[in-house]
C-alpha atoms as a PDB file:
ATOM      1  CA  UNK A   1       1.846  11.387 -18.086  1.00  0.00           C
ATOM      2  CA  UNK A   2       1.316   7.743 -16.894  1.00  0.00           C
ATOM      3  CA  UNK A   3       3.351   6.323 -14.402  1.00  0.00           C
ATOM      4  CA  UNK A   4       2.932   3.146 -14.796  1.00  0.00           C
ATOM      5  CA  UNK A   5       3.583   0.595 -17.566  1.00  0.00           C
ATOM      6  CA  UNK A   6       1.007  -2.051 -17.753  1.00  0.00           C
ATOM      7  CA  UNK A   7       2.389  -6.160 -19.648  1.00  0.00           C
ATOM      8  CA  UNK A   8      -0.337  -7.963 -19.902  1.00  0.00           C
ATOM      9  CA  UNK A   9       0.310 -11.669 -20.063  1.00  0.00           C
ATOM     10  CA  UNK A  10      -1.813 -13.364 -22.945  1.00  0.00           C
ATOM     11  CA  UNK A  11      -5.571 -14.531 -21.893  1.00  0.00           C
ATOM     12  CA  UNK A  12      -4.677 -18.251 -21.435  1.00  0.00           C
ATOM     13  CA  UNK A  13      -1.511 -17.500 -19.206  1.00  0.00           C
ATOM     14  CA  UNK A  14      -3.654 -15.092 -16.800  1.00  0.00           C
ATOM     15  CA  UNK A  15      -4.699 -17.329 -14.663  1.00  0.00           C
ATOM     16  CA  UNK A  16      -1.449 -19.802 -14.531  1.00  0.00           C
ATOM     17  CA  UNK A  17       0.786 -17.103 -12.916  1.00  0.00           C
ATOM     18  CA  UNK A  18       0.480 -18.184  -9.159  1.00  0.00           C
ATOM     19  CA  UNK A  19       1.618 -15.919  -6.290  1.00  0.00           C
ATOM     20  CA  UNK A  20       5.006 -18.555  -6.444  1.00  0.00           C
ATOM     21  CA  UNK A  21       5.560 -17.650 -10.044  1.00  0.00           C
ATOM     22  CA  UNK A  22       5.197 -14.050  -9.707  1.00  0.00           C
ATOM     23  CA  UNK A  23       7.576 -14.131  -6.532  1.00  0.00           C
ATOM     24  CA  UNK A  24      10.194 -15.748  -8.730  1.00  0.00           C
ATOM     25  CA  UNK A  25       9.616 -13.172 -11.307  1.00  0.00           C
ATOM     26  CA  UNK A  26       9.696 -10.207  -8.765  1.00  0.00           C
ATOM     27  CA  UNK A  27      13.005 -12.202  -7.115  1.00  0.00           C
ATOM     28  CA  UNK A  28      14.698 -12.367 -10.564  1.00  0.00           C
ATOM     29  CA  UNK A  29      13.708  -8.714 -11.183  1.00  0.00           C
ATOM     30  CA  UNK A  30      14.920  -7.311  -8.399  1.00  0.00           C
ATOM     31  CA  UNK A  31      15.942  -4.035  -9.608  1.00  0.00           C
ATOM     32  CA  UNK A  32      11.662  -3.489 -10.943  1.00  0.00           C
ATOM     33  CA  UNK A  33       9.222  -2.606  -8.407  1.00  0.00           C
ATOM     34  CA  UNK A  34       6.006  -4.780  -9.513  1.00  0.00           C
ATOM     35  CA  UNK A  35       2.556  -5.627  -8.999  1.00  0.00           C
ATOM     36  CA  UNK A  36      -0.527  -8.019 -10.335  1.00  0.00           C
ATOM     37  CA  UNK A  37      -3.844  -6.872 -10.033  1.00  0.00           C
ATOM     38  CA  UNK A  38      -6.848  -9.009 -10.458  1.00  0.00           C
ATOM     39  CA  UNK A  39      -7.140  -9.111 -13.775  1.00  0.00           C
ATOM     40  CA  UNK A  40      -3.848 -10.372 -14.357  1.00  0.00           C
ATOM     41  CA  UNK A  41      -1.870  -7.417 -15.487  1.00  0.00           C
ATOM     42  CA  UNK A  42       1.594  -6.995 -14.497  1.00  0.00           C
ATOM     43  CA  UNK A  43       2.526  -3.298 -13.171  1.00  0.00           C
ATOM     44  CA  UNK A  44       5.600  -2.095 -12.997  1.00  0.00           C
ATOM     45  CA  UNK A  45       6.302   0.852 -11.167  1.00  0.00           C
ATOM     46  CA  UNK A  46       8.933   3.445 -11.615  1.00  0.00           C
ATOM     47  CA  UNK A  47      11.577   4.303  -8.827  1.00  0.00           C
ATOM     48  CA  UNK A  48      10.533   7.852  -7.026  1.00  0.00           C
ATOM     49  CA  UNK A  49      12.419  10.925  -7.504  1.00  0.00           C
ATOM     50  CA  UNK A  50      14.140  12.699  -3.873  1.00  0.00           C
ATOM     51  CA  UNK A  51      11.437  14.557  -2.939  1.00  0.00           C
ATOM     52  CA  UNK A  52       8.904  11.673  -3.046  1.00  0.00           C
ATOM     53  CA  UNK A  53      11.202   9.465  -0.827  1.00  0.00           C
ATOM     54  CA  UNK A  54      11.996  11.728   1.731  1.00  0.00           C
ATOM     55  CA  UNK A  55       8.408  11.691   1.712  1.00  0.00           C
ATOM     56  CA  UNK A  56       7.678   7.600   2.175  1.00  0.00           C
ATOM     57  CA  UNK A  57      10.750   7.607   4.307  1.00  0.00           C
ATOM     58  CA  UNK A  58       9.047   9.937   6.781  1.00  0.00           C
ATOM     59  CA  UNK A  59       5.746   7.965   6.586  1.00  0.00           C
ATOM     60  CA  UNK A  60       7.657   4.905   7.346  1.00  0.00           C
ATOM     61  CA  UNK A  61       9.334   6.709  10.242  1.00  0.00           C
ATOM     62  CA  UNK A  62       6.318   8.275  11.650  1.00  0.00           C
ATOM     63  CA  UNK A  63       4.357   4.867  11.803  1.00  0.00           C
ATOM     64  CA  UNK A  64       7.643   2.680  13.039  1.00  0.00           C
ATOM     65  CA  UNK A  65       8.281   4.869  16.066  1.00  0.00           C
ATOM     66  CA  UNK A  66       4.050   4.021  16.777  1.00  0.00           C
ATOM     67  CA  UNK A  67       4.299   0.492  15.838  1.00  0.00           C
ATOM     68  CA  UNK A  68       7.326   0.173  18.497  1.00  0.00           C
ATOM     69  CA  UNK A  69       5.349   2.020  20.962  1.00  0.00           C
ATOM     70  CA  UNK A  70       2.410  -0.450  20.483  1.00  0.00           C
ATOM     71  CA  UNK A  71       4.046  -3.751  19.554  1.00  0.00           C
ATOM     72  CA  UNK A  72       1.444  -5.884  21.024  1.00  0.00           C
ATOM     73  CA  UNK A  73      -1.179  -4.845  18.393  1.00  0.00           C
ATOM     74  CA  UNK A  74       0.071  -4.985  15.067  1.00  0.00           C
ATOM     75  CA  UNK A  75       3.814  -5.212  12.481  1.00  0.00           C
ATOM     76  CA  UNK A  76       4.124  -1.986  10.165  1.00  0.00           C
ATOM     77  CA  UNK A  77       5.719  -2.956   6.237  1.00  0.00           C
ATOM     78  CA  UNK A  78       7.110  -0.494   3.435  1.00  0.00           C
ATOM     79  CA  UNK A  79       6.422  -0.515  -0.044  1.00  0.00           C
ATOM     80  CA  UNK A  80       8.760  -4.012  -0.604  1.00  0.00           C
ATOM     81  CA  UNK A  81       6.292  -5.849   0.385  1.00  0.00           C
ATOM     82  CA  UNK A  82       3.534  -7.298  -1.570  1.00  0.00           C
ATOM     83  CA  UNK A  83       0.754  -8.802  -0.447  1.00  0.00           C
ATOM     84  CA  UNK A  84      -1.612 -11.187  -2.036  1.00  0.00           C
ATOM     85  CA  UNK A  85      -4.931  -9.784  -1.560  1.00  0.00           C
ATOM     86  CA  UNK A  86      -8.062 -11.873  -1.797  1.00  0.00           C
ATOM     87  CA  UNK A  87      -8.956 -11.168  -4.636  1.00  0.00           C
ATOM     88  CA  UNK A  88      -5.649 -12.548  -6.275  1.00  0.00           C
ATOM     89  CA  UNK A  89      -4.209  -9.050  -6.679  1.00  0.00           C
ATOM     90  CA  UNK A  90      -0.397  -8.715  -5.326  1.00  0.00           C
ATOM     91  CA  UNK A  91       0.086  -5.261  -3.642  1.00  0.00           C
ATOM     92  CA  UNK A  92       2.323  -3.371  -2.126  1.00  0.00           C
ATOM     93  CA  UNK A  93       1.153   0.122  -0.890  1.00  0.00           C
ATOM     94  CA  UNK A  94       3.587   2.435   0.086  1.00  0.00           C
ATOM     95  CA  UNK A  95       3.048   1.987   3.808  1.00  0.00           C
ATOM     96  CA  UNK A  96       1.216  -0.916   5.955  1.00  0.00           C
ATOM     97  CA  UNK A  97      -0.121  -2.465   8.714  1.00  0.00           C
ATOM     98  CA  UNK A  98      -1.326  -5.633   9.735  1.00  0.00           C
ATOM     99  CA  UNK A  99      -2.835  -6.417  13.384  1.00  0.00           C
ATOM    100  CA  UNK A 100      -0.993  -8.597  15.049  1.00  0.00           C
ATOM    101  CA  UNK A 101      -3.166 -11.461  15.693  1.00  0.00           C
ATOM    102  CA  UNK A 102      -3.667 -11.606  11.764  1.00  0.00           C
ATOM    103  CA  UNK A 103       0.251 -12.022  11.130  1.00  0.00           C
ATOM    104  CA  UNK A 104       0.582 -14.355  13.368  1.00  0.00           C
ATOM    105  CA  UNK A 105      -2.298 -16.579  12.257  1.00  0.00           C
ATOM    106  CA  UNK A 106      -0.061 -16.878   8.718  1.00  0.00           C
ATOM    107  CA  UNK A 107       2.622 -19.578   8.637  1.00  0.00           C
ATOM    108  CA  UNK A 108       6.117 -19.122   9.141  1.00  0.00           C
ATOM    109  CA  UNK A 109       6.122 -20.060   4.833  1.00  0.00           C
ATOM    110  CA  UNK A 110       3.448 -17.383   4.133  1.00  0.00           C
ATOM    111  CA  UNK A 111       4.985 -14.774   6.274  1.00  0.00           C
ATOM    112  CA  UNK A 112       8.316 -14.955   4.385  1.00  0.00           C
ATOM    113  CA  UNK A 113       6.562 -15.034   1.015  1.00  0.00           C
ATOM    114  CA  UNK A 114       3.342 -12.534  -0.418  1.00  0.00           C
ATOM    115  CA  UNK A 115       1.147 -12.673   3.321  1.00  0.00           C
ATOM    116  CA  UNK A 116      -2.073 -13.736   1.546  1.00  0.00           C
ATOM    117  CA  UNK A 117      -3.957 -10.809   3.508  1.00  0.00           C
ATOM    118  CA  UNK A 118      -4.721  -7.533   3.110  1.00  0.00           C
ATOM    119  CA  UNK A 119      -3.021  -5.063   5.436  1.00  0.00           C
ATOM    120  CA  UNK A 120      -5.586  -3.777   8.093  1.00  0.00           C
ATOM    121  CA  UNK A 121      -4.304   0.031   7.200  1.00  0.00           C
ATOM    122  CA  UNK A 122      -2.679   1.608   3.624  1.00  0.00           C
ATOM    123  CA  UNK A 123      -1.016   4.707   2.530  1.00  0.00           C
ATOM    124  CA  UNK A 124      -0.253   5.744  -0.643  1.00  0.00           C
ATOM    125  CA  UNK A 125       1.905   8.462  -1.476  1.00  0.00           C
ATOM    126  CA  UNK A 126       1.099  10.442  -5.025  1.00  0.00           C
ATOM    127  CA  UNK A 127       4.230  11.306  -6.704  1.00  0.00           C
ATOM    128  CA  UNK A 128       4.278  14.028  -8.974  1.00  0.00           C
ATOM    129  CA  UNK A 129       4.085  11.979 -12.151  1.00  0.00           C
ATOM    130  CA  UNK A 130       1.935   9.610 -10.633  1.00  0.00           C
ATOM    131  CA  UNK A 131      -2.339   9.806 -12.289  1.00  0.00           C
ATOM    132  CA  UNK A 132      -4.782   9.864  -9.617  1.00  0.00           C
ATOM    133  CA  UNK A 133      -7.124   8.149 -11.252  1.00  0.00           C
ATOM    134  CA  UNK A 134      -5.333   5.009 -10.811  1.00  0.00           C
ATOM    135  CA  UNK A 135      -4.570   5.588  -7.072  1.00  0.00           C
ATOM    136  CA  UNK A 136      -8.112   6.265  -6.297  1.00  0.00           C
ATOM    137  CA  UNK A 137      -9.225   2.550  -7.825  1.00  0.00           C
ATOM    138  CA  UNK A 138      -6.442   0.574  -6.105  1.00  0.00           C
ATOM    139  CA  UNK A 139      -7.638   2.753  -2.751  1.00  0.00           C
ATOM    140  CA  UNK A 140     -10.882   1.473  -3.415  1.00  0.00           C
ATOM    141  CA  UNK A 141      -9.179  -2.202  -3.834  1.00  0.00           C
ATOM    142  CA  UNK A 142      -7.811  -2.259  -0.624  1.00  0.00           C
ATOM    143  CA  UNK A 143     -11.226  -1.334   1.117  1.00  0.00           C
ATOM    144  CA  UNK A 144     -13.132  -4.131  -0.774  1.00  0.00           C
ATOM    145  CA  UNK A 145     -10.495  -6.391  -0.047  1.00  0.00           C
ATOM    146  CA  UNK A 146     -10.837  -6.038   3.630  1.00  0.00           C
ATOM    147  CA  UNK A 147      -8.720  -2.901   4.342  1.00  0.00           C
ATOM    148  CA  UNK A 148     -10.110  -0.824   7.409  1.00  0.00           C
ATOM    149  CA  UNK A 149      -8.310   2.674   6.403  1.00  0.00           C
ATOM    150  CA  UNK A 150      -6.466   4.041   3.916  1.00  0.00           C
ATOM    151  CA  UNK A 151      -4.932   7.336   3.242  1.00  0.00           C
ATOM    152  CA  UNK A 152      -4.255   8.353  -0.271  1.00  0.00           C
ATOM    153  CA  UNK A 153      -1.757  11.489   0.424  1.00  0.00           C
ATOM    154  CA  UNK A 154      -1.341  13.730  -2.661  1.00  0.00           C
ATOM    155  CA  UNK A 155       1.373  16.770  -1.809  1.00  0.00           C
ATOM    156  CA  UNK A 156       0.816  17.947  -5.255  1.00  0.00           C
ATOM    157  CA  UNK A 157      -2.619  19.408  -4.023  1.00  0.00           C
ATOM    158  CA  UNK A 158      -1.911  19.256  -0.575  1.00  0.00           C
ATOM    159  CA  UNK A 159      -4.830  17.011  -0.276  1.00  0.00           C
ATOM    160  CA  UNK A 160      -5.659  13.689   1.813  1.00  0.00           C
ATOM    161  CA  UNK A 161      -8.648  10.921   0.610  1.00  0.00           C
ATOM    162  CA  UNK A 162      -9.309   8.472   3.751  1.00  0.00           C
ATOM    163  CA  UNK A 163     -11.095   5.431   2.613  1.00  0.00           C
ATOM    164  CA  UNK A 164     -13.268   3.258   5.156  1.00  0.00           C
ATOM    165  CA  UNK A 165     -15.542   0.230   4.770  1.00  0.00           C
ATOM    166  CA  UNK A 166     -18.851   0.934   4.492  1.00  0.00           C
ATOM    167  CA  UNK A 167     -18.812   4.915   3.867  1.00  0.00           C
ATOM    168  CA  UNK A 168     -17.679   7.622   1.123  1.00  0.00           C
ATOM    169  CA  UNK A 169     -14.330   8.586   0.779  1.00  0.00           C
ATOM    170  CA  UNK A 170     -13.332  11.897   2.579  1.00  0.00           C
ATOM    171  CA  UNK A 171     -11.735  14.529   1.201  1.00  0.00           C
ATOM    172  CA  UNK A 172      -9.397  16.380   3.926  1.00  0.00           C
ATOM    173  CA  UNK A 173      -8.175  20.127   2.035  1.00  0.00           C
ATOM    174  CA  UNK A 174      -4.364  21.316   3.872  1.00  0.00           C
ATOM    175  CA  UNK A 175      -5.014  19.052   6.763  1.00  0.00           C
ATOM    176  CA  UNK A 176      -2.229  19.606   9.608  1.00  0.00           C
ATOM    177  CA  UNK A 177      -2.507  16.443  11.125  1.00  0.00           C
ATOM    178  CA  UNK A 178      -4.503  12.489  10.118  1.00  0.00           C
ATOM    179  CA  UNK A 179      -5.989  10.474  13.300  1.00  0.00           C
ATOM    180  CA  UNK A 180      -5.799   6.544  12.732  1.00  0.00           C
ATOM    181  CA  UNK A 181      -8.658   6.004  15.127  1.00  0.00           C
ATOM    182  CA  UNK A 182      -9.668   3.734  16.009  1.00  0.00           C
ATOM    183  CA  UNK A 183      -8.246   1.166  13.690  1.00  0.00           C
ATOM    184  CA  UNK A 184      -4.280   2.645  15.057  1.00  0.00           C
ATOM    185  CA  UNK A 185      -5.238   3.816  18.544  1.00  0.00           C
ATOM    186  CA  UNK A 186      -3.302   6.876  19.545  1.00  0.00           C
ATOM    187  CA  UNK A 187      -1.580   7.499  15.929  1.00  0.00           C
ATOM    188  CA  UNK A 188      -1.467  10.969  14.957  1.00  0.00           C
ATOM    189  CA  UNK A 189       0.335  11.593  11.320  1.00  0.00           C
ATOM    190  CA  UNK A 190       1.798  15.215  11.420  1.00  0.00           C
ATOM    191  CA  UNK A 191       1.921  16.466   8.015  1.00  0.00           C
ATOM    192  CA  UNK A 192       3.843  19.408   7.503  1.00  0.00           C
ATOM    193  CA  UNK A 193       6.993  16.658   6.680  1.00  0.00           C
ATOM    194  CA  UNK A 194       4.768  15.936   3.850  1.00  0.00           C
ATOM    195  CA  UNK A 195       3.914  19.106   2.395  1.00  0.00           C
ATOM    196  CA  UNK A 196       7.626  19.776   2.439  1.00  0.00           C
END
């Protein structure tokens, strides 16, 4: 079952859909969560059922209460926020990070529209509709845009892929507990609120 519905704008259009014109679309479509990847294709993404946002909500938690404990090194975002990655892509994983010296090289303009960066850290939560498949390539995204880690949780097998420049993904079976080191010094992720 796919969980995502791909529009793709006609060839000659692709490439005249700026990062302004697709924030006016996401502003005017406020009630659609949506993305662009590279190619041009618009993504729109389905709302999550309970189980999956109790999830995200305790990701969120877990990495606010670190970013407040370290708020000299870096600003934490949720899944509202897209970013325009390098590559012309507009993304919005699930959970983010961006060091802090980063964010505040971007305007005051840029900051309050798509930060054209890619976060320094990613997670992305597999729902239970959700194909891997997909997940697994926009992972891979994020790590050739300039991503340092990423954790692709999937609760479904109780399974976690961490991503890294420069090296294979790893495969972590019924982990406990994720280390962010040393790209979030000190951040532990607990994940028995995961596995539910």
């Amino acid at each position: 079952m796919a969980s995502t519905l791909r529009l793709e704008l006609p060839p000659d259009t692709r490439l005249q859909v700026t990062p302004e014109q697709f924030m006016r679309l996401a502003a005017a479509n406020r009630n659609l969560r949506l993305e662009r990847n590279a190619n041009g294709e618009l993504i729109v993404m389905p709302p999550t059922g309970g189980e999956s946002g109790q999830r995200n909500f305790s990701l969120i938690g877990q990495l606010a209460a670190w970013v407040a404990s370290h708020p000299d090194l870096g600003e934490g975002f949720d899944s509202s926020t897209g970013f325009l990655l390098p590559n012309g892509a507009i993304r919005s994983p699930d959970v983010a990070w961006v060091r802090r010296r980063r964010w505040q090289a971007l305007t005051p303009e840029q900051r309050r529209g798509f930060p054209p960066l890619c976060p320094d850290f990613v997670i992305e939560l597999r729902t239970a509709c959700d194909d891997l498949a997909p997940l697994q390539a926009k992972m891979q995204e994020y790590i050739s845009q300039g991503t340092e880690l990423g954790w692709l949780i999937n609760p479904q097998q109780r399974q976690v892929d961490c991503y890294r420049p420069g090296s294979e993904m790893e495969r972590f079976d019924h982990p406990l507990e994720l280390s962010g080191e040393p790209v979030l010094p000190g951040f532990r992720l607990p994940l028995s609120p995961i596995w539910l």
